[in-house]
N, C-alpha and C. Protein backbone atom coordinates (compact mmCIF):
# COMPACT_ATOMS: atom_id res chain seq x y z
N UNK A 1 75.47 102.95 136.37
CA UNK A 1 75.28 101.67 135.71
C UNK A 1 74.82 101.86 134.27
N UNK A 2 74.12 102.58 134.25
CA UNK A 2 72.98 103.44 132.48
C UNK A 2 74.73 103.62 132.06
N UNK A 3 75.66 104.44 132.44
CA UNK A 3 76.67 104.37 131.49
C UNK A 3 77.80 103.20 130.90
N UNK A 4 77.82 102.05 131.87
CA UNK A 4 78.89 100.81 131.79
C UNK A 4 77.62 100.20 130.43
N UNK A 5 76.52 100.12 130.44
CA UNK A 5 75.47 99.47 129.66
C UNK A 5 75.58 99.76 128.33
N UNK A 6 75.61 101.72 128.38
CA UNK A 6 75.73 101.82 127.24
C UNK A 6 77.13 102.06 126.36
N UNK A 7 78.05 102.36 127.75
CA UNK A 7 79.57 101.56 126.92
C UNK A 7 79.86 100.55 126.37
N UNK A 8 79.39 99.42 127.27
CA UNK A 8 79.70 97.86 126.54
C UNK A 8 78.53 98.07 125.00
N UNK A 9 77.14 98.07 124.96
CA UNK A 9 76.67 98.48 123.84
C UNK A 9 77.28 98.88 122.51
N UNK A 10 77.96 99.72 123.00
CA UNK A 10 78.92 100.61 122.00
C UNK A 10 79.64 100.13 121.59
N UNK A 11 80.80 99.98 122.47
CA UNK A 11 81.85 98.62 122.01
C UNK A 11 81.48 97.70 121.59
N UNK A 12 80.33 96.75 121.49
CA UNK A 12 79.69 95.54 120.81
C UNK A 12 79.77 95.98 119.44
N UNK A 13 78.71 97.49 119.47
CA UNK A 13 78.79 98.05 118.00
C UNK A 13 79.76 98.23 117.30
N UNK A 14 81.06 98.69 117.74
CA UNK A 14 82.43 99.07 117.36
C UNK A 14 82.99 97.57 116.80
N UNK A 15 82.77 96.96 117.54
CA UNK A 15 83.11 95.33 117.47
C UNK A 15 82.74 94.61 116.02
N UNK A 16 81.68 94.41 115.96
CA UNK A 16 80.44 94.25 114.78
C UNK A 16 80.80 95.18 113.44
N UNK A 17 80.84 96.75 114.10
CA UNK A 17 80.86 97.18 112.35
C UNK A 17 82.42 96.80 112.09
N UNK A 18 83.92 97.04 112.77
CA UNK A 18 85.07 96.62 112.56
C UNK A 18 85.08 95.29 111.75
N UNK A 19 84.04 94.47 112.29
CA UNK A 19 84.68 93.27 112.07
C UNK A 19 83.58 93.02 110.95
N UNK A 20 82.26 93.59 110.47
CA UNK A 20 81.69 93.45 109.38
C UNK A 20 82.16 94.12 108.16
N UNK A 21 83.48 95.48 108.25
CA UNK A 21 83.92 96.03 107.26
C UNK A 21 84.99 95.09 106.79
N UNK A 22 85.74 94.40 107.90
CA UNK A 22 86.89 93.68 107.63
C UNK A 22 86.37 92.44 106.94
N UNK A 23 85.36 91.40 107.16
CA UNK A 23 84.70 90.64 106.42
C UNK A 23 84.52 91.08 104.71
N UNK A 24 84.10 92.02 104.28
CA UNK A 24 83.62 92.87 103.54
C UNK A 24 84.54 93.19 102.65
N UNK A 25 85.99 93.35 103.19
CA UNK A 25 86.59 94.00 102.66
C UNK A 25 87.37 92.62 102.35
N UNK A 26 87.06 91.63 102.16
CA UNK A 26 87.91 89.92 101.77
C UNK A 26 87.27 89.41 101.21
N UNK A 27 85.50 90.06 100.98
CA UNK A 27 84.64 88.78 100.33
C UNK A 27 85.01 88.88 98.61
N UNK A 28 84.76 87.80 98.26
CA UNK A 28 85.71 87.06 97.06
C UNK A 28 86.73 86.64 96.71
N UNK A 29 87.50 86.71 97.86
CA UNK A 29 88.94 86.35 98.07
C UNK A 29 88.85 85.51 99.02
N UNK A 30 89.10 83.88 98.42
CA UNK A 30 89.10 83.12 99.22
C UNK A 30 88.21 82.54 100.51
N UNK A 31 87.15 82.85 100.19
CA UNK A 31 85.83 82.85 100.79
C UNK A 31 85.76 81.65 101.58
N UNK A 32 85.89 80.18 100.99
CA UNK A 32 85.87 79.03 101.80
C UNK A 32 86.72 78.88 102.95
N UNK A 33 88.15 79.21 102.37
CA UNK A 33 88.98 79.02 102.98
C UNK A 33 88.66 80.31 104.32
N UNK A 34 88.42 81.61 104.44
CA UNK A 34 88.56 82.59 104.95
C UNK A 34 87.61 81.89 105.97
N UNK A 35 86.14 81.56 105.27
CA UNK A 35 85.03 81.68 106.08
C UNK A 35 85.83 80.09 107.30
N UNK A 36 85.80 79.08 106.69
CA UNK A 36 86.52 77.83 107.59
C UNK A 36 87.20 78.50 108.58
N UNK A 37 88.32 79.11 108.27
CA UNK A 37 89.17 79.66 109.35
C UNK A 37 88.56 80.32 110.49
N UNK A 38 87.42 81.62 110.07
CA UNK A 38 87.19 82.20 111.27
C UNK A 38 86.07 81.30 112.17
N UNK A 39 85.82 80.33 111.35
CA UNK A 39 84.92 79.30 112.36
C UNK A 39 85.77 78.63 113.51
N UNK A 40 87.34 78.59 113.39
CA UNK A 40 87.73 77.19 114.24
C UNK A 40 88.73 78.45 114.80
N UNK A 41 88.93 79.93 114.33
CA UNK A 41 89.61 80.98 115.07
C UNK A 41 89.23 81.51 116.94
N UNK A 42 88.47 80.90 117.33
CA UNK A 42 88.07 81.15 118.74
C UNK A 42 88.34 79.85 119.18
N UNK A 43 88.20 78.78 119.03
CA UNK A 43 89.04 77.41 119.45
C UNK A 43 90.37 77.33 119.28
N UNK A 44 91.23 77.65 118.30
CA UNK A 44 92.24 77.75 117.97
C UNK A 44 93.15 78.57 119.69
N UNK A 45 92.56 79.71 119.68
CA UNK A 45 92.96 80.76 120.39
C UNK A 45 92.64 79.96 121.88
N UNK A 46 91.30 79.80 122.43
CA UNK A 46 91.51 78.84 123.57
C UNK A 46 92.40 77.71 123.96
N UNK A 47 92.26 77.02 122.99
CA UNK A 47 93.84 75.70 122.43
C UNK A 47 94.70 76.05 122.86
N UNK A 48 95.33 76.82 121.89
CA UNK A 48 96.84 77.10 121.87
C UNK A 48 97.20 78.67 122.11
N UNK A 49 96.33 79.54 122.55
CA UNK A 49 97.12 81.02 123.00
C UNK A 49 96.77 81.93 121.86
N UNK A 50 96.30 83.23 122.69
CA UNK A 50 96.61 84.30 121.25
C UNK A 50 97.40 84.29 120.26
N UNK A 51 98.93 84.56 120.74
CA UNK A 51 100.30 84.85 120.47
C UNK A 51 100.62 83.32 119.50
N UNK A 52 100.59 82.09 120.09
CA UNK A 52 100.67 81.30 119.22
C UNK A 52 100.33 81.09 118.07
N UNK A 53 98.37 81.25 117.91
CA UNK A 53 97.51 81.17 116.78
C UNK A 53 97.93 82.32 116.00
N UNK A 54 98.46 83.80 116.52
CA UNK A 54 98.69 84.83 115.69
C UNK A 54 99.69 84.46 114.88
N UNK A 55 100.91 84.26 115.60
CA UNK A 55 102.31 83.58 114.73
C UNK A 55 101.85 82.50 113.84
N UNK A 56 101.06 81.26 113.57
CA UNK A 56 100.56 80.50 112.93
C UNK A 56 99.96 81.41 112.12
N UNK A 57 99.03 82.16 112.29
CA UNK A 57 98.41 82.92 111.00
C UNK A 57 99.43 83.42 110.33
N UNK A 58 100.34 84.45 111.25
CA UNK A 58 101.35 85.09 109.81
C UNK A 58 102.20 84.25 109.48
N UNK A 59 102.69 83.04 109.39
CA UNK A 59 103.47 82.26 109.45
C UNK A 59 103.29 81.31 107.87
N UNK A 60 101.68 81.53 108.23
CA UNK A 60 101.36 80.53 106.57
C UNK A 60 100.83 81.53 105.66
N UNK A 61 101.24 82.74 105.61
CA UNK A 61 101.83 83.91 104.31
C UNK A 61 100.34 83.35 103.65
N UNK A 62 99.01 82.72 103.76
CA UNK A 62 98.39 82.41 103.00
C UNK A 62 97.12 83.48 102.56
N UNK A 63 96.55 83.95 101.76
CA UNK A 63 95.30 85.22 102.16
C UNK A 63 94.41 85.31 102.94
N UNK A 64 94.13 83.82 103.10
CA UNK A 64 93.18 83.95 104.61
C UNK A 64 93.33 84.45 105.90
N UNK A 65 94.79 83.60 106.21
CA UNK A 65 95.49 83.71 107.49
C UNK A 65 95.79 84.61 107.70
N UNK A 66 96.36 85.38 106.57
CA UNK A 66 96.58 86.98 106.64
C UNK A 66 95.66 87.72 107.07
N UNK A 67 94.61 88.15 106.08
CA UNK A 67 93.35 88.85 106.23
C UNK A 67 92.58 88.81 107.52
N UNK A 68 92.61 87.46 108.04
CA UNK A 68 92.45 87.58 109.49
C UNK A 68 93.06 88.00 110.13
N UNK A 69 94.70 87.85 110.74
CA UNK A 69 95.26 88.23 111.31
C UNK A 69 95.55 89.53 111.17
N UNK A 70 95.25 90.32 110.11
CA UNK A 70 95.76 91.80 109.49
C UNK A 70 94.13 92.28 110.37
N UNK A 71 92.71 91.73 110.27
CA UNK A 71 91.53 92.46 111.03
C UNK A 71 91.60 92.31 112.63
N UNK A 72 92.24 90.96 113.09
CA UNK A 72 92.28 90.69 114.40
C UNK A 72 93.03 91.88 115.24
N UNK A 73 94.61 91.86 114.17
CA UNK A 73 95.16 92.61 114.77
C UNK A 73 94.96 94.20 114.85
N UNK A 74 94.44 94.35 113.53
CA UNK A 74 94.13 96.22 113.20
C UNK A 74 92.84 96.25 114.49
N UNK A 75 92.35 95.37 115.26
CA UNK A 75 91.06 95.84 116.00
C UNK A 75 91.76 95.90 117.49
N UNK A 76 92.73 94.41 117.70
CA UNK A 76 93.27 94.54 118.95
C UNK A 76 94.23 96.22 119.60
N UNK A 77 95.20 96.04 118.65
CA UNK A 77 95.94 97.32 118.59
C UNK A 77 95.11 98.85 118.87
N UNK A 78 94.27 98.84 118.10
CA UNK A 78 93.32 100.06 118.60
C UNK A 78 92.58 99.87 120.22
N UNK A 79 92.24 98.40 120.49
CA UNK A 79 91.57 98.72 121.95
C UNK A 79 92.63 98.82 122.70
N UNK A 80 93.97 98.42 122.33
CA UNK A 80 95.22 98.13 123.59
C UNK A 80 95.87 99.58 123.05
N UNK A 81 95.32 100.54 122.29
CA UNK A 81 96.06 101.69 122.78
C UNK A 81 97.81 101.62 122.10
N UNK A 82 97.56 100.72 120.94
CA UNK A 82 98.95 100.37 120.36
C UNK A 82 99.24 101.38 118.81
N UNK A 83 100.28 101.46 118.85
CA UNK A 83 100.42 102.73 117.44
C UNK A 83 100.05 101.38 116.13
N UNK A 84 99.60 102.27 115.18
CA UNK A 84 99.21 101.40 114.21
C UNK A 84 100.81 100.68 113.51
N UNK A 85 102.15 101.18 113.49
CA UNK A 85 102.88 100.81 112.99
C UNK A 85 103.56 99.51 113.46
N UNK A 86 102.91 99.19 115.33
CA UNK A 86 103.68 98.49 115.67
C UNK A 86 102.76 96.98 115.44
N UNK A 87 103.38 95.92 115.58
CA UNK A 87 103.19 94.75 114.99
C UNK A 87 102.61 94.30 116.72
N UNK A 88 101.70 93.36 116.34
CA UNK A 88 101.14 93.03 117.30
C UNK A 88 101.24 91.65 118.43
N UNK A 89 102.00 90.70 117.23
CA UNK A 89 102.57 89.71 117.73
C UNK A 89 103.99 90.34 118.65
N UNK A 90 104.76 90.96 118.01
CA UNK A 90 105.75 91.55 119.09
C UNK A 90 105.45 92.27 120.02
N UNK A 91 104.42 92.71 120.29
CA UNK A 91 104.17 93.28 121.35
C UNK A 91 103.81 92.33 122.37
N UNK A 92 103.12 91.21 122.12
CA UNK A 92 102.97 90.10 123.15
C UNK A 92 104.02 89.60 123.43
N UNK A 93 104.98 89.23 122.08
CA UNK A 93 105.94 88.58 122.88
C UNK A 93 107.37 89.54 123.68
N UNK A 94 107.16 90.84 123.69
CA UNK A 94 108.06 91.61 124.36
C UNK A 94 107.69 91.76 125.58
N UNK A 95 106.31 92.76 125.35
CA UNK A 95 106.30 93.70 126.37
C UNK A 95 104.78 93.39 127.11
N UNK A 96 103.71 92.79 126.48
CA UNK A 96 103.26 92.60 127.14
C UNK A 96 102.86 91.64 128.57
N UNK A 97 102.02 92.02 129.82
CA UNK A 97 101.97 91.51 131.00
C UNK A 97 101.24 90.99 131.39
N UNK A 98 100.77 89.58 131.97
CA UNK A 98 100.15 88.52 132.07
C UNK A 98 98.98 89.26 131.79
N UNK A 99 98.32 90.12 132.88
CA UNK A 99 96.98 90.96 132.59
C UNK A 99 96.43 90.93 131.13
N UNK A 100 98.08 91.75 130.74
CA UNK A 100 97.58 92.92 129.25
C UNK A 100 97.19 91.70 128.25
N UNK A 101 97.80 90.55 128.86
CA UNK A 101 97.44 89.37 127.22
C UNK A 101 96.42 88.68 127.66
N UNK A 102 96.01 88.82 128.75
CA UNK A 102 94.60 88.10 129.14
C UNK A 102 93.43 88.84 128.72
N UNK A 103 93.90 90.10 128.81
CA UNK A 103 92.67 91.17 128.25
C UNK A 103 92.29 91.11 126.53
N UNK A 104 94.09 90.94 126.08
CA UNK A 104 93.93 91.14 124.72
C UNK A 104 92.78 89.90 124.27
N UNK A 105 93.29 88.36 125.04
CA UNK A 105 92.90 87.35 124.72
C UNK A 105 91.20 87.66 124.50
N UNK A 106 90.81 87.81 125.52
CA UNK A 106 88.99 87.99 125.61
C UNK A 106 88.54 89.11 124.66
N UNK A 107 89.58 89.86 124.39
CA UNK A 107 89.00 91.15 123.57
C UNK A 107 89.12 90.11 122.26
N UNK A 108 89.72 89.45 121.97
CA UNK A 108 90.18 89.11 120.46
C UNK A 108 88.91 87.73 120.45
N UNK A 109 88.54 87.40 121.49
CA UNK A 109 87.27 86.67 121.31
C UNK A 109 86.08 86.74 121.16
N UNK A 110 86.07 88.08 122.05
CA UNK A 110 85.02 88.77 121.61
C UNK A 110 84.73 89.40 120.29
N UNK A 111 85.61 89.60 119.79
CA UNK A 111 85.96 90.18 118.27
C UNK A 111 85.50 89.51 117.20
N UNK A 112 86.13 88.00 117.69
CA UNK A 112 85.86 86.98 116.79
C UNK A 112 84.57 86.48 116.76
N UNK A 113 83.79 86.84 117.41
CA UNK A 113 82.44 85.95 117.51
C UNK A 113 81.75 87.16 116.52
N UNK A 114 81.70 88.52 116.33
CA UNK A 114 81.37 88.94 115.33
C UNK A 114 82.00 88.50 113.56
N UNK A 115 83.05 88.81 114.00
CA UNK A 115 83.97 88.24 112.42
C UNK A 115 83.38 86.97 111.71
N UNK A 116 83.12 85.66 112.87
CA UNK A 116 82.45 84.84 112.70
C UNK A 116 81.26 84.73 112.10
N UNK A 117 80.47 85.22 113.08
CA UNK A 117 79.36 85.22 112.43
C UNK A 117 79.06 85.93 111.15
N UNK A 118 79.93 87.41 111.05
CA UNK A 118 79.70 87.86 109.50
C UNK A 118 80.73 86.94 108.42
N UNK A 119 81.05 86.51 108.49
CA UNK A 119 82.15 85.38 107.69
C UNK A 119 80.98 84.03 107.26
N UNK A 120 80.14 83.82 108.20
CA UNK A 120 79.15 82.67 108.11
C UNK A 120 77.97 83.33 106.93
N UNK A 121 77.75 84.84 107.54
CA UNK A 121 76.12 84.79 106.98
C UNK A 121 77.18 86.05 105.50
N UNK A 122 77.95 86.51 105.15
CA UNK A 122 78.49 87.06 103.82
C UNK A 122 79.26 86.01 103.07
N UNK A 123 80.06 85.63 103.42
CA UNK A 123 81.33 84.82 102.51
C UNK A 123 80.69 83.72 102.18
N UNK A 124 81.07 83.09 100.52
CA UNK A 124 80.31 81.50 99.92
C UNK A 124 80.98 80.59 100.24
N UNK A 125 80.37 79.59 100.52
CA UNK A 125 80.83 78.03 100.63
C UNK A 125 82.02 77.29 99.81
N UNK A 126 81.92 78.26 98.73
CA UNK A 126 82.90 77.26 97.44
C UNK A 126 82.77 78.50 96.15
């Protein structure tokens, strides 16, 4: 049990610094807009589906939507064991299996509640 504790631990950490470098690496670029988005990005995803909200992000070519979807996905791809070249929306809509997108789903929520919160307490209002 001492080891599942300090796995999930770890992974929290992995979670957090990923998603505090990826924050980090957008602040001043579009900050309102970025920070708005990753607030309503875990509702979005309950709403309407991973795979959906992902295609909506790359879909509106905009820097936010991007930048998110470029950290969501560079974090998912590494826990699902995916080569960095391959695109992540096609992988849901090919090959992955009810399981594998239910997993991705909770992993990418869990993800987001860090992104979130560093998007809230780094990125400005306006």
């Amino acid at each position: 049990m001492t080891e599942t504790v300090s796995r999930q631990r770890s992974l929290e950490q992995e979670r957090a610094a990923h998603a505090y470098a990826a924050v980090k690496n957008e602040k001043g670029k579009k900050d309102k807009e970025l920070k708005s988005l990753a607030r309503s990005a875990p509702a979005s995803i309950q709403s309407n589906g991973l795979g959906q909200t992902l295609a909506f992000w790359k879909a509106r070519k905009e820097e936010h939507h991007l930048a998110l979807y470029h950290a969501l996905s560079g974090w998912l791809k590494k826990q699902l064991s995916l080569k960095d070249d391959r695109d992540l929306l096609e992988w849901i809509a090919t090959e992955a299996t009810s399981l594998q997108y239910r997993q991705a789903t909770a992993e990418a929520l869990a993800y987001l509640n860090w992104y979130k919160r560093f998007a809230e307490a780094e990125l400005k209002e306006g």
